[in-house]
PDB file of N, CA and C in Angstrom:
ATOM      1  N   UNK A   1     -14.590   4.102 -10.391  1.00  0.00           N
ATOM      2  CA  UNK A   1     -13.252   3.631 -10.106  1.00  0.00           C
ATOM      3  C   UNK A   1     -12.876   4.036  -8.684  1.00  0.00           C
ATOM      4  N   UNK A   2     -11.789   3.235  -8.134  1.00  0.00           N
ATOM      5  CA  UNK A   2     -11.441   3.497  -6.560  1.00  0.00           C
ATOM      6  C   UNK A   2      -9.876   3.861  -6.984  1.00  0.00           C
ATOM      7  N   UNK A   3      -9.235   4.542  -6.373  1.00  0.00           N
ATOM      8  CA  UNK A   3      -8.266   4.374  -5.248  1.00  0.00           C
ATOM      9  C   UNK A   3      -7.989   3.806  -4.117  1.00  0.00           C
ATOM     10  N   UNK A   4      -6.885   2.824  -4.101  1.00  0.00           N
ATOM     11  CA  UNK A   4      -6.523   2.139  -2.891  1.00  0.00           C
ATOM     12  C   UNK A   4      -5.214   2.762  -2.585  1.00  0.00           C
ATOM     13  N   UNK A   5      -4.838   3.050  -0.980  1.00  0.00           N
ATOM     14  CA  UNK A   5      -3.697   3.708  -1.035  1.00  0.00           C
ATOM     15  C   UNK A   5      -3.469   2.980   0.387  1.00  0.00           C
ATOM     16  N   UNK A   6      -2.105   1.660   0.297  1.00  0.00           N
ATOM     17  CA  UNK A   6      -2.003   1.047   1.101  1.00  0.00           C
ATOM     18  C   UNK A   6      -0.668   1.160   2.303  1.00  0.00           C
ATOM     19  N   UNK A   7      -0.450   1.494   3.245  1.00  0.00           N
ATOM     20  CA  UNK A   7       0.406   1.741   3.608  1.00  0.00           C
ATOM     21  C   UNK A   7       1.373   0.141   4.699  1.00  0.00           C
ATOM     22  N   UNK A   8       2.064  -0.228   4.137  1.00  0.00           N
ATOM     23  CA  UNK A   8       2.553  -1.534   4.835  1.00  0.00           C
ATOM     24  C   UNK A   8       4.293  -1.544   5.467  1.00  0.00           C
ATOM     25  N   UNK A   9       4.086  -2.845   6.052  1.00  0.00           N
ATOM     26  CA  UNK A   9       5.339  -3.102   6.379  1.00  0.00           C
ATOM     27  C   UNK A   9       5.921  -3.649   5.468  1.00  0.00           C
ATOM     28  N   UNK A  10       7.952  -3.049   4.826  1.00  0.00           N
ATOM     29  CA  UNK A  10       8.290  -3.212   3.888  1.00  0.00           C
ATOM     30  C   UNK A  10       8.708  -4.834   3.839  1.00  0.00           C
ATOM     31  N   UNK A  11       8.924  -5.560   4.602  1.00  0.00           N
ATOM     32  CA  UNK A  11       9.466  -6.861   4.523  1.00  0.00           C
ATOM     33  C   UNK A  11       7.542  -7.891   3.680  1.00  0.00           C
ATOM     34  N   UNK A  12       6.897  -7.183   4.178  1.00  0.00           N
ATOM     35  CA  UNK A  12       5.708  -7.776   3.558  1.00  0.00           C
ATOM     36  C   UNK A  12       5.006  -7.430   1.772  1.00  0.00           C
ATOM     37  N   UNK A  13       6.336  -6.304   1.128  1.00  0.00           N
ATOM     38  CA  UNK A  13       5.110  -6.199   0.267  1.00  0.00           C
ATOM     39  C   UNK A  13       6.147  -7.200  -1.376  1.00  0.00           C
ATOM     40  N   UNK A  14       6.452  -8.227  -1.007  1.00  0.00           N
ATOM     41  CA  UNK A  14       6.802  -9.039  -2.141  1.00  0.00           C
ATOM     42  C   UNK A  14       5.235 -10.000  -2.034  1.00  0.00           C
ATOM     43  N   UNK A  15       5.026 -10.179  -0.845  1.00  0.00           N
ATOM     44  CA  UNK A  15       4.234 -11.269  -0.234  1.00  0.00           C
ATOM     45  C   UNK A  15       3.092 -10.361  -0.872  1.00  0.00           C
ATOM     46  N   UNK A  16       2.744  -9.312  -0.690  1.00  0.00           N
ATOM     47  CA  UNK A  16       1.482  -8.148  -0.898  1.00  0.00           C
ATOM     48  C   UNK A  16       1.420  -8.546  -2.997  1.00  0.00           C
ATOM     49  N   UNK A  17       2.574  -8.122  -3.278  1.00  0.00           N
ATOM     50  CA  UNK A  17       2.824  -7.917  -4.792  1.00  0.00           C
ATOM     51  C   UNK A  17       2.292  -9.431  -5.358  1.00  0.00           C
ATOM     52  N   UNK A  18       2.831 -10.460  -5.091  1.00  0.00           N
ATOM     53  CA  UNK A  18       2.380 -12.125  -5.184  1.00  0.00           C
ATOM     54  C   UNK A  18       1.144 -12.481  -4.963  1.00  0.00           C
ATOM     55  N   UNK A  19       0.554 -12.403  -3.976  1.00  0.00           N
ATOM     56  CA  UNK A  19      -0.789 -12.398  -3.468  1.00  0.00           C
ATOM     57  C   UNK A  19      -1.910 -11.286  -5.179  1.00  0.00           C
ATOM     58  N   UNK A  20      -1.375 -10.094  -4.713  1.00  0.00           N
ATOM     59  CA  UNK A  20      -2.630  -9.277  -5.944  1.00  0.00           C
ATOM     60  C   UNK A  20      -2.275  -9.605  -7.493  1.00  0.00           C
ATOM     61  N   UNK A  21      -1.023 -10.440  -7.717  1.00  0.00           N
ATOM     62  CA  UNK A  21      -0.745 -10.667  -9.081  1.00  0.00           C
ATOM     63  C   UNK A  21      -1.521 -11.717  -9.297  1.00  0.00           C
ATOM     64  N   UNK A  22      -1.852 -12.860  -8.346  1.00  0.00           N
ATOM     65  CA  UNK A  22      -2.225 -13.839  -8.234  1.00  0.00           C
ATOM     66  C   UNK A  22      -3.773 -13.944  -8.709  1.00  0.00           C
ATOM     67  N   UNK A  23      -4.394 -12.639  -7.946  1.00  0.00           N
ATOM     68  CA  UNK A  23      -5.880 -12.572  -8.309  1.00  0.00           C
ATOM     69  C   UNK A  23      -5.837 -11.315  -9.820  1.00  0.00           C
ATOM     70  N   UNK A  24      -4.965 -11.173 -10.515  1.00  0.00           N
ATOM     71  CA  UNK A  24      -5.017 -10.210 -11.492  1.00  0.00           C
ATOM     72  C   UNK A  24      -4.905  -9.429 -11.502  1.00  0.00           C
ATOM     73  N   UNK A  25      -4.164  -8.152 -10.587  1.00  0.00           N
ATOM     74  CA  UNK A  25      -4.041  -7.087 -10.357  1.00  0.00           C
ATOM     75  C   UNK A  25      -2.684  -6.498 -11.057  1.00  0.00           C
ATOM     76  N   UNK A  26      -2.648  -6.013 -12.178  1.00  0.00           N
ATOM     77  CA  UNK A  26      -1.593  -5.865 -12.788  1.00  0.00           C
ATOM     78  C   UNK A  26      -0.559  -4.320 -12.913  1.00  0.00           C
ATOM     79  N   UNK A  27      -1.301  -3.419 -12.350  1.00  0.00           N
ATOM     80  CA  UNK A  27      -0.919  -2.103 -12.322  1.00  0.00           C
ATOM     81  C   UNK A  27      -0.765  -1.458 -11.195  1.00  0.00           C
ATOM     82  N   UNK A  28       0.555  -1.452 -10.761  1.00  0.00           N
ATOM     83  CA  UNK A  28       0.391  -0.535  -8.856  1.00  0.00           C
ATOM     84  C   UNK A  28       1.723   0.322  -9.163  1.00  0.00           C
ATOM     85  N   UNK A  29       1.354   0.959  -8.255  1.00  0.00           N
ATOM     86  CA  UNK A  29       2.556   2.056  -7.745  1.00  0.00           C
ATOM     87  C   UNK A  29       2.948   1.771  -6.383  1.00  0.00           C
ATOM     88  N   UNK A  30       4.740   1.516  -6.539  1.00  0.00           N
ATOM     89  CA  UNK A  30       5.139   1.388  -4.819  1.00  0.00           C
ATOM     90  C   UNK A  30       6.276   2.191  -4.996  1.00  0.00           C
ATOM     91  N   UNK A  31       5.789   3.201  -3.496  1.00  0.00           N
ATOM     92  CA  UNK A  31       6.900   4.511  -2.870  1.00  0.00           C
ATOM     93  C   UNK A  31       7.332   3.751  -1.589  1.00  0.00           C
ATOM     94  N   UNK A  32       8.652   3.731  -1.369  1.00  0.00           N
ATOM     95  CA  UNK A  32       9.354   3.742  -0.217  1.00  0.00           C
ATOM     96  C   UNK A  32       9.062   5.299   0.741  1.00  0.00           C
ATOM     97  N   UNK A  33       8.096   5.255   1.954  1.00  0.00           N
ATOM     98  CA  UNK A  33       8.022   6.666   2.791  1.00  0.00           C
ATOM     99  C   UNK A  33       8.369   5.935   3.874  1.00  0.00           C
ATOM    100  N   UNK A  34       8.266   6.814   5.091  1.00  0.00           N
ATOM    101  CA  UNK A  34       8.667   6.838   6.398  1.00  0.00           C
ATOM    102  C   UNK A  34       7.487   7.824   7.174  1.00  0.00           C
ATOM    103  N   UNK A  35       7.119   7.191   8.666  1.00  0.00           N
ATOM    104  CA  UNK A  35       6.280   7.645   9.113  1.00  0.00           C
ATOM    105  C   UNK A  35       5.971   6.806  10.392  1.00  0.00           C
ATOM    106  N   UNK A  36       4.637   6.850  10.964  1.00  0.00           N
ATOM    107  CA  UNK A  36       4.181   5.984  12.882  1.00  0.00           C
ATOM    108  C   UNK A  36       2.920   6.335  12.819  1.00  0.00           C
ATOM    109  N   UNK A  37       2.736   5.732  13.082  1.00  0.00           N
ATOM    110  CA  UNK A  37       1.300   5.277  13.562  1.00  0.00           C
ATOM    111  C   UNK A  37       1.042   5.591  15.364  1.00  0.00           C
ATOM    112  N   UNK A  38       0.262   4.653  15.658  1.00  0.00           N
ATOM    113  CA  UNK A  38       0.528   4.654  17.066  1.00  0.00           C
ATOM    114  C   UNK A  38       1.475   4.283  18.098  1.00  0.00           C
ATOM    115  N   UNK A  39       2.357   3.431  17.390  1.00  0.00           N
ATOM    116  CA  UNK A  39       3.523   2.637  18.132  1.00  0.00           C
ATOM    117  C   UNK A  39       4.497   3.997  18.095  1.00  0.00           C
ATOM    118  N   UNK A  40       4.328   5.026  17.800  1.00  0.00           N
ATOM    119  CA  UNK A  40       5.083   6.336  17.973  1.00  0.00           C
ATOM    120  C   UNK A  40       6.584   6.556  17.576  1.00  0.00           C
ATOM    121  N   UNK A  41       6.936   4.777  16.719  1.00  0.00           N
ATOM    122  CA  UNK A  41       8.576   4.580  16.994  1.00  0.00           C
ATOM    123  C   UNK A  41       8.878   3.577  18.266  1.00  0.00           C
ATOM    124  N   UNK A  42      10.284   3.833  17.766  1.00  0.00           N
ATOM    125  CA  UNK A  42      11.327   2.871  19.085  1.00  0.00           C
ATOM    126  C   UNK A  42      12.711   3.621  19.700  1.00  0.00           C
ATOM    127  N   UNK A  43      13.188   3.027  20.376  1.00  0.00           N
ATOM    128  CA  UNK A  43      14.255   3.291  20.413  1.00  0.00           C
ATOM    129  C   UNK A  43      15.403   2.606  20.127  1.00  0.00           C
ATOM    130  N   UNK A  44      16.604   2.989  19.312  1.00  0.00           N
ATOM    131  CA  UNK A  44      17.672   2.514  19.116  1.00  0.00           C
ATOM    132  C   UNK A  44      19.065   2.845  19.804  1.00  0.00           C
ATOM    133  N   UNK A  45      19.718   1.894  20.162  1.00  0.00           N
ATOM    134  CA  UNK A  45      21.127   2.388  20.566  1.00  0.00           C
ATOM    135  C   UNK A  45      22.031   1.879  19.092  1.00  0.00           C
ATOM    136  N   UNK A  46      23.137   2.920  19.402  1.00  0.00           N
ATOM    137  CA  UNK A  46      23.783   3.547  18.411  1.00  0.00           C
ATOM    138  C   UNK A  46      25.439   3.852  18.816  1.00  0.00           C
ATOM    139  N   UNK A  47      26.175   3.176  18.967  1.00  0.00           N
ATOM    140  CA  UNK A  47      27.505   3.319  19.785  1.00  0.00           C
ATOM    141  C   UNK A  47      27.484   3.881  21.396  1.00  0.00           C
ATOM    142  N   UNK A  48      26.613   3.207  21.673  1.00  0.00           N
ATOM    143  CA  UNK A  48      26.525   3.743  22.910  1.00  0.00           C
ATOM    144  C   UNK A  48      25.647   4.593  23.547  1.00  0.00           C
ATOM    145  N   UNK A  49      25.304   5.323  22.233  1.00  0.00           N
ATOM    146  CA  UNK A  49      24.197   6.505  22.200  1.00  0.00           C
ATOM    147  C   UNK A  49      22.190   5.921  22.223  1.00  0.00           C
ATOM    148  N   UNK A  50      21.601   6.302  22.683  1.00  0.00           N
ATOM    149  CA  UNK A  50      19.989   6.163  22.705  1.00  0.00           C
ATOM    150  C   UNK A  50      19.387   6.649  21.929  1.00  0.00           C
ATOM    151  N   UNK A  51      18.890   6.714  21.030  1.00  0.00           N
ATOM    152  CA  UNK A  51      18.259   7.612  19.746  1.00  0.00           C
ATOM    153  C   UNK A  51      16.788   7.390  19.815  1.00  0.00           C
ATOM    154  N   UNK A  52      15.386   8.395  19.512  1.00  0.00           N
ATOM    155  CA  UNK A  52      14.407   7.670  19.206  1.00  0.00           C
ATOM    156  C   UNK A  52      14.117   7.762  17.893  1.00  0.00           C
ATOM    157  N   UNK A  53      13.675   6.576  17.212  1.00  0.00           N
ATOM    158  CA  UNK A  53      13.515   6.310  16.056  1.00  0.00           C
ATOM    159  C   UNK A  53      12.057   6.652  15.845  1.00  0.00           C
ATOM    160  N   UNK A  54      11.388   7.666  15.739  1.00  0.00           N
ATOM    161  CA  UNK A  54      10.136   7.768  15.297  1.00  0.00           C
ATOM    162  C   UNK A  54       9.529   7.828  13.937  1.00  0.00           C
ATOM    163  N   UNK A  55      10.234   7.834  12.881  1.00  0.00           N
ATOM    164  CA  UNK A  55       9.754   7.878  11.673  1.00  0.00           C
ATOM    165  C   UNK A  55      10.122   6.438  11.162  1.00  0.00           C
ATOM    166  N   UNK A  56       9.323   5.530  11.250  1.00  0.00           N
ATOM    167  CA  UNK A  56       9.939   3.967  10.412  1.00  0.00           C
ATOM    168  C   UNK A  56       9.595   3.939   9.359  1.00  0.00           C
ATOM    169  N   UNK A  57      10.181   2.627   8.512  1.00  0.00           N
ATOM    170  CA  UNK A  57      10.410   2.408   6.848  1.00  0.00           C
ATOM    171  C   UNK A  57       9.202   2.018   6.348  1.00  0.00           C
ATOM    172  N   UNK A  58       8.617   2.644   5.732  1.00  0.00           N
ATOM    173  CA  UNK A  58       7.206   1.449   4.984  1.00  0.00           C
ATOM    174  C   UNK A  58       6.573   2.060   3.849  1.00  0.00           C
ATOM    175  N   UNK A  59       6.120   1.182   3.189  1.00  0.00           N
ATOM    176  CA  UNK A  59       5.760   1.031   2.144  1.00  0.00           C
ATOM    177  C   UNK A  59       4.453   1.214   1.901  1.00  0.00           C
ATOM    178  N   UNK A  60       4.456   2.600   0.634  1.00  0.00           N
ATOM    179  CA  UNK A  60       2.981   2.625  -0.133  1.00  0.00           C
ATOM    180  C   UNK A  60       2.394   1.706  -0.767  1.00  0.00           C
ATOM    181  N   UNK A  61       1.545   1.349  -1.401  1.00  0.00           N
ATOM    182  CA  UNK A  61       1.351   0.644  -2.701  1.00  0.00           C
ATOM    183  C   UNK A  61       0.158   1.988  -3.147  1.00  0.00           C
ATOM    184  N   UNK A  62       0.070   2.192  -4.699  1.00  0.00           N
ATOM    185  CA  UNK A  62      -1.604   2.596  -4.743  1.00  0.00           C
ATOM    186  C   UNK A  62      -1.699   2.036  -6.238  1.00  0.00           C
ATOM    187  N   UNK A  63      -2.835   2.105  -6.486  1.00  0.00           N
ATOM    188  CA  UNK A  63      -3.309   1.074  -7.124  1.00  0.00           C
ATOM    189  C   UNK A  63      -5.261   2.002  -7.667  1.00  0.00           C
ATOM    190  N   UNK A  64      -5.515   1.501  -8.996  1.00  0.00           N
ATOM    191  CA  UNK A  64      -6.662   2.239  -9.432  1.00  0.00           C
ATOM    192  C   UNK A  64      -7.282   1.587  -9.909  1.00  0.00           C
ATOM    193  N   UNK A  65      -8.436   0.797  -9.434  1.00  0.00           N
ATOM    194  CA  UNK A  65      -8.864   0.082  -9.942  1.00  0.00           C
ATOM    195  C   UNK A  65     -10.554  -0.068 -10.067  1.00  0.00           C
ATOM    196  N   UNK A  66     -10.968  -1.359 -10.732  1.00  0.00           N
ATOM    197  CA  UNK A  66     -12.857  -0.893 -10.955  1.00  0.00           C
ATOM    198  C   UNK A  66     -13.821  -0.786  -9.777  1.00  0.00           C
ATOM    199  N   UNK A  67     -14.687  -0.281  -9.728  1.00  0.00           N
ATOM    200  CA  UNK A  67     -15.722  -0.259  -8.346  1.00  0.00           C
ATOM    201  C   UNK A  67     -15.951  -1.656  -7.962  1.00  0.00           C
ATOM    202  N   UNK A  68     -16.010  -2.634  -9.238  1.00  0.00           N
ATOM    203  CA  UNK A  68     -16.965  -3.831  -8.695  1.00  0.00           C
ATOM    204  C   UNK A  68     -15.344  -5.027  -8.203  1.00  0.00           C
ATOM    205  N   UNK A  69     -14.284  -4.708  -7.901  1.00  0.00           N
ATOM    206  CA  UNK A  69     -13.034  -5.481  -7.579  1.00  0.00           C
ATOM    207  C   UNK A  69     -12.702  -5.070  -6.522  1.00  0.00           C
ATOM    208  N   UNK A  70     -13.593  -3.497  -5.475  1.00  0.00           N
ATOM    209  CA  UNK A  70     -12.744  -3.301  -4.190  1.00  0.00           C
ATOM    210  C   UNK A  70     -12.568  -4.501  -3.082  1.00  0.00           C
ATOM    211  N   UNK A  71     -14.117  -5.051  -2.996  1.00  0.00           N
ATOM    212  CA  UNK A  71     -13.678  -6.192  -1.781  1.00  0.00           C
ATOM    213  C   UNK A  71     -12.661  -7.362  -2.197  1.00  0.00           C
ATOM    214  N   UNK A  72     -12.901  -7.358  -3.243  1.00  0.00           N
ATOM    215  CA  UNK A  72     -11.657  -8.670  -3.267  1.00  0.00           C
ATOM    216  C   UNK A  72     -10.470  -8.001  -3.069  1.00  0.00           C
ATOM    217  N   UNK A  73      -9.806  -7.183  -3.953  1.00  0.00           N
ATOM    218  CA  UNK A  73      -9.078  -6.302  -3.727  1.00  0.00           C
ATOM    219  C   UNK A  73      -8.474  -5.855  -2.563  1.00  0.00           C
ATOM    220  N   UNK A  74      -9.060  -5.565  -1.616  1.00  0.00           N
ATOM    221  CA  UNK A  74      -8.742  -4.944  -0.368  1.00  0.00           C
ATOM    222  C   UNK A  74      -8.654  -6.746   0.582  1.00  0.00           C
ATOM    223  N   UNK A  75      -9.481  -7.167   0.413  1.00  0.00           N
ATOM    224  CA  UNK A  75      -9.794  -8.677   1.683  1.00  0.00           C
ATOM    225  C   UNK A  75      -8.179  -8.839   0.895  1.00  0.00           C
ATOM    226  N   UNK A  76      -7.885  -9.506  -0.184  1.00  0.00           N
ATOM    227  CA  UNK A  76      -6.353 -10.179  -0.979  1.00  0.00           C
ATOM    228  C   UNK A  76      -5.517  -8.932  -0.243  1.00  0.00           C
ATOM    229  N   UNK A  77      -4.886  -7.730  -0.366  1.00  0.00           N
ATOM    230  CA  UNK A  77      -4.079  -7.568   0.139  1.00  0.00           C
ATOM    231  C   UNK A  77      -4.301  -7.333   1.784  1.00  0.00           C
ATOM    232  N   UNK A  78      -5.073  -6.769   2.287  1.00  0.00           N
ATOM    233  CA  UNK A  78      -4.497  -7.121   3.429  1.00  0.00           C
ATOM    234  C   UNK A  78      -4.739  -8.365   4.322  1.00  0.00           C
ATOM    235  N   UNK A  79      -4.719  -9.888   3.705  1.00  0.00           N
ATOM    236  CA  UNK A  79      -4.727 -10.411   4.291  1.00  0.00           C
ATOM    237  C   UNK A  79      -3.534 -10.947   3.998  1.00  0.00           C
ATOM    238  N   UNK A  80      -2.596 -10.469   2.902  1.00  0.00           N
ATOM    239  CA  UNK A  80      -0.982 -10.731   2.558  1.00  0.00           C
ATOM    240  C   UNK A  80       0.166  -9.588   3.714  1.00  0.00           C
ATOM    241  N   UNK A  81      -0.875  -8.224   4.116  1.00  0.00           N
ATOM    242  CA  UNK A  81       0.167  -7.783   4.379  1.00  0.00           C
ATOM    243  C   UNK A  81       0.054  -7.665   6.561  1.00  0.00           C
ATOM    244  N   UNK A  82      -0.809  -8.746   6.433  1.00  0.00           N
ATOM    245  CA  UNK A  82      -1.155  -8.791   8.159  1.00  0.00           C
ATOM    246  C   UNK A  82      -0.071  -9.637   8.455  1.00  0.00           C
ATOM    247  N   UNK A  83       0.229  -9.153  10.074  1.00  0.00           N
ATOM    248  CA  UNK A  83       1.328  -9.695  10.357  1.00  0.00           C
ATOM    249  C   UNK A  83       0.595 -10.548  11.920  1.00  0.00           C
ATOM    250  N   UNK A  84      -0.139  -9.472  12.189  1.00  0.00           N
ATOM    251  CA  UNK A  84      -0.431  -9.174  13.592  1.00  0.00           C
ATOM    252  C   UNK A  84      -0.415  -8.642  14.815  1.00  0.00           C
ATOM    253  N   UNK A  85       0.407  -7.758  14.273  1.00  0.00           N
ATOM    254  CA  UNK A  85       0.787  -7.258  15.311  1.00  0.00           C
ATOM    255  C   UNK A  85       0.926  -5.855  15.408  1.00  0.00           C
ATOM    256  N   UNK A  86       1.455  -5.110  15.986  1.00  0.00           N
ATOM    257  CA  UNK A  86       1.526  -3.254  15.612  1.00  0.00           C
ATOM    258  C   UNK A  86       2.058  -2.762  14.789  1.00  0.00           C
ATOM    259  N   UNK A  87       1.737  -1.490  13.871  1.00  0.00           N
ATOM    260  CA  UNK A  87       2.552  -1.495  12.702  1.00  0.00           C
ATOM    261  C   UNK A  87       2.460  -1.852  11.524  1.00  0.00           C
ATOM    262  N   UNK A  88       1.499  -2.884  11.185  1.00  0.00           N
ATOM    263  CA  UNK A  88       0.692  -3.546   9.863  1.00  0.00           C
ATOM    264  C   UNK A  88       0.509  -2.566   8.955  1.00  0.00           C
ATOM    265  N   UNK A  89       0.230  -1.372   9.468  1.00  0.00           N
ATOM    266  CA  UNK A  89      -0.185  -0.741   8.455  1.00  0.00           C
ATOM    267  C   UNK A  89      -1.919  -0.132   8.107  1.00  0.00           C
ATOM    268  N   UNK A  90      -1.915   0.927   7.222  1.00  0.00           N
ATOM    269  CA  UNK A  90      -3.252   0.971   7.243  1.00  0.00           C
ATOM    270  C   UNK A  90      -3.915   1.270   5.653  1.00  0.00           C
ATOM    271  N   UNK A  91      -5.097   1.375   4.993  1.00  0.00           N
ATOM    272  CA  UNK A  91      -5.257   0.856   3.612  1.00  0.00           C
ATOM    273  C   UNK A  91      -6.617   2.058   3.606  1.00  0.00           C
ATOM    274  N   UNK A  92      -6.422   2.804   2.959  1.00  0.00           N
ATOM    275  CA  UNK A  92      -7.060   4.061   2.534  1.00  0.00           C
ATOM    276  C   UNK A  92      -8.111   3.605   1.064  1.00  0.00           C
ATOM    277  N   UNK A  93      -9.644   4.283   0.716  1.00  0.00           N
ATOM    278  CA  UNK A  93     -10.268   3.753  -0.108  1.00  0.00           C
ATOM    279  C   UNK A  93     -10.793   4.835  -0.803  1.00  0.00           C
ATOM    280  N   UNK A  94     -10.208   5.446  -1.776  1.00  0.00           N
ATOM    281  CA  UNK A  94     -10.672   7.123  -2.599  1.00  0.00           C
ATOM    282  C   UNK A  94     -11.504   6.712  -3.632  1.00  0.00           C
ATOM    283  N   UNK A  95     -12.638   7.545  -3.704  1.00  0.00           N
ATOM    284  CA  UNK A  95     -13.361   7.569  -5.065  1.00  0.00           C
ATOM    285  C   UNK A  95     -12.610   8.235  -6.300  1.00  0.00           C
ATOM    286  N   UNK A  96     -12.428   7.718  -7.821  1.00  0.00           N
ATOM    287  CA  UNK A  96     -11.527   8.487  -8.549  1.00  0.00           C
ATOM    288  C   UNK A  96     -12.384   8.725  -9.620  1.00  0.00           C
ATOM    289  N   UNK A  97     -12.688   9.839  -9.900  1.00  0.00           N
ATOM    290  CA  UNK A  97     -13.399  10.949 -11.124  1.00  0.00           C
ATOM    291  C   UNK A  97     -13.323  10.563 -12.363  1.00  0.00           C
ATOM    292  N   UNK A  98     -11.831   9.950 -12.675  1.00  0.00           N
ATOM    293  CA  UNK A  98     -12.077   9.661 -14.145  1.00  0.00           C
ATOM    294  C   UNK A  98     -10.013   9.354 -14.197  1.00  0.00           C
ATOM    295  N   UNK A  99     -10.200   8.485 -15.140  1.00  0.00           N
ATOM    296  CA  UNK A  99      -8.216   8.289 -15.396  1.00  0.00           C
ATOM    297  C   UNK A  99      -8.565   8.428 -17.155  1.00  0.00           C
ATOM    298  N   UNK A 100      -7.070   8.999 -17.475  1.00  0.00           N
ATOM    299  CA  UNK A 100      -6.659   9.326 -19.030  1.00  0.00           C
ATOM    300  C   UNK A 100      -5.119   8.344 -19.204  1.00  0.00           C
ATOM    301  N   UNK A 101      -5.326   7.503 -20.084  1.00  0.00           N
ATOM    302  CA  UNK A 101      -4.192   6.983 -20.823  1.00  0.00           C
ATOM    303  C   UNK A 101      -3.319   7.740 -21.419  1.00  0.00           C
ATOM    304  N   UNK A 102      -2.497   8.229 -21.393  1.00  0.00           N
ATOM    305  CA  UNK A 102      -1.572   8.996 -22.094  1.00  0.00           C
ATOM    306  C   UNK A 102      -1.134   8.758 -23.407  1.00  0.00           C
ATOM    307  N   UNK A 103      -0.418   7.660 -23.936  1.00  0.00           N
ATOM    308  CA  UNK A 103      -0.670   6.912 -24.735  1.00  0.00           C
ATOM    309  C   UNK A 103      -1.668   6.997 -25.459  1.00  0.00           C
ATOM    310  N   UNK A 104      -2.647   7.095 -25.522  1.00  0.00           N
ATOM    311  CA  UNK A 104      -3.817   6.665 -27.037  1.00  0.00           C
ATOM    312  C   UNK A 104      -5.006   7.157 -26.510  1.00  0.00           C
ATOM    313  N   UNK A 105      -5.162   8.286 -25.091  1.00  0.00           N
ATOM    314  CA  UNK A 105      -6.349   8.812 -24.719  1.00  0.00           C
ATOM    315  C   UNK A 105      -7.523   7.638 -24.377  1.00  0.00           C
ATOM    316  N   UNK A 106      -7.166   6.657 -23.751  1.00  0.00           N
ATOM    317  CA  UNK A 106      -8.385   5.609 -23.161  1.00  0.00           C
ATOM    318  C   UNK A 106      -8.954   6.611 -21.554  1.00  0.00           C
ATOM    319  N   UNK A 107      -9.838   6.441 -21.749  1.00  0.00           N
ATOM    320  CA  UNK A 107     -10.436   7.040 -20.602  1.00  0.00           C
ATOM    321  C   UNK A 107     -11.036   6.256 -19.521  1.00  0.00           C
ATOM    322  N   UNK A 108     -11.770   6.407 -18.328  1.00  0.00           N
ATOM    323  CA  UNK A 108     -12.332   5.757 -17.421  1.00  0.00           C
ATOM    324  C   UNK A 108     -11.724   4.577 -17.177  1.00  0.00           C
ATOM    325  N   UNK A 109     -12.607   3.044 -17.065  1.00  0.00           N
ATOM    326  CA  UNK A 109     -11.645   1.981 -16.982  1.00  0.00           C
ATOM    327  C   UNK A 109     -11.012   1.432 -17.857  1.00  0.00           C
ATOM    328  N   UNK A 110     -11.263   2.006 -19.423  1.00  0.00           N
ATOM    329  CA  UNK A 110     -10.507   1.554 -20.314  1.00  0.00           C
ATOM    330  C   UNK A 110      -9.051   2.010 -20.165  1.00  0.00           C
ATOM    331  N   UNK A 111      -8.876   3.176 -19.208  1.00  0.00           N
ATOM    332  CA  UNK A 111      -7.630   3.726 -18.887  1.00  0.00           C
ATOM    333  C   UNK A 111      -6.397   3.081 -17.930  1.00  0.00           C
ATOM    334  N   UNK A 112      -7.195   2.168 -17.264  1.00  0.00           N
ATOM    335  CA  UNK A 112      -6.823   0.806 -16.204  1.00  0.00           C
ATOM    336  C   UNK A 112      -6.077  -0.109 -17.294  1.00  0.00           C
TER     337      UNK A 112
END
């Protein structure tokens, strides 16, 4: 099993969510965090005031799914959550040991 741990721009992940429902992806987790990449932030004015905005809005997804679904998996969302430009985001790929159902004790991918 993998871990995918996707980090995007928030105006993109209805488009992200549509796209992986589309190919069957039925189980994700999405956190609202804040954070930069290389674009380091911006700056905002603010009544007058200059502020730098270095921590921007974006969106996790993660998601646990079988070994033999990463490339589709990964090619489907980020080709929903490309914009083009700086800031897109970036998509992390963890090996996962083993998942437990809570519910009724299903283990491995029966736990998916």
């Amino acid at each position: 099993m993998k871990k995918i741990e996707a980090v995007i721009q928030p105006h993109k992940l209805d488009q992200v969510k549509e796209a992986l429902k589309a190919i069957g992806v039925d189980g994700m987790t999405i956190s609202e965090v804040r954070g930069h990449g290389r674009q380091k932030g911006h700056k905002e004015v603010y009544r007058g005031m200059e502020y730098d905005v270095d921590l921007l809005p974006k969106v996790k997804l993660e998601l646990v799914i079988p070994d033999n679904r990463l490339d589709e998996i990964t090619r489907t969302l980020v080709a929903a959550a490309r914009t083009g430009k700086i800031g897109d985001g970036k998509v992390f790929v963890y090996d996962v040991a083993d998942a437990i159902r809570i519910r009724n004790d299903d283990t491995g991918e029966a736990a998916l």
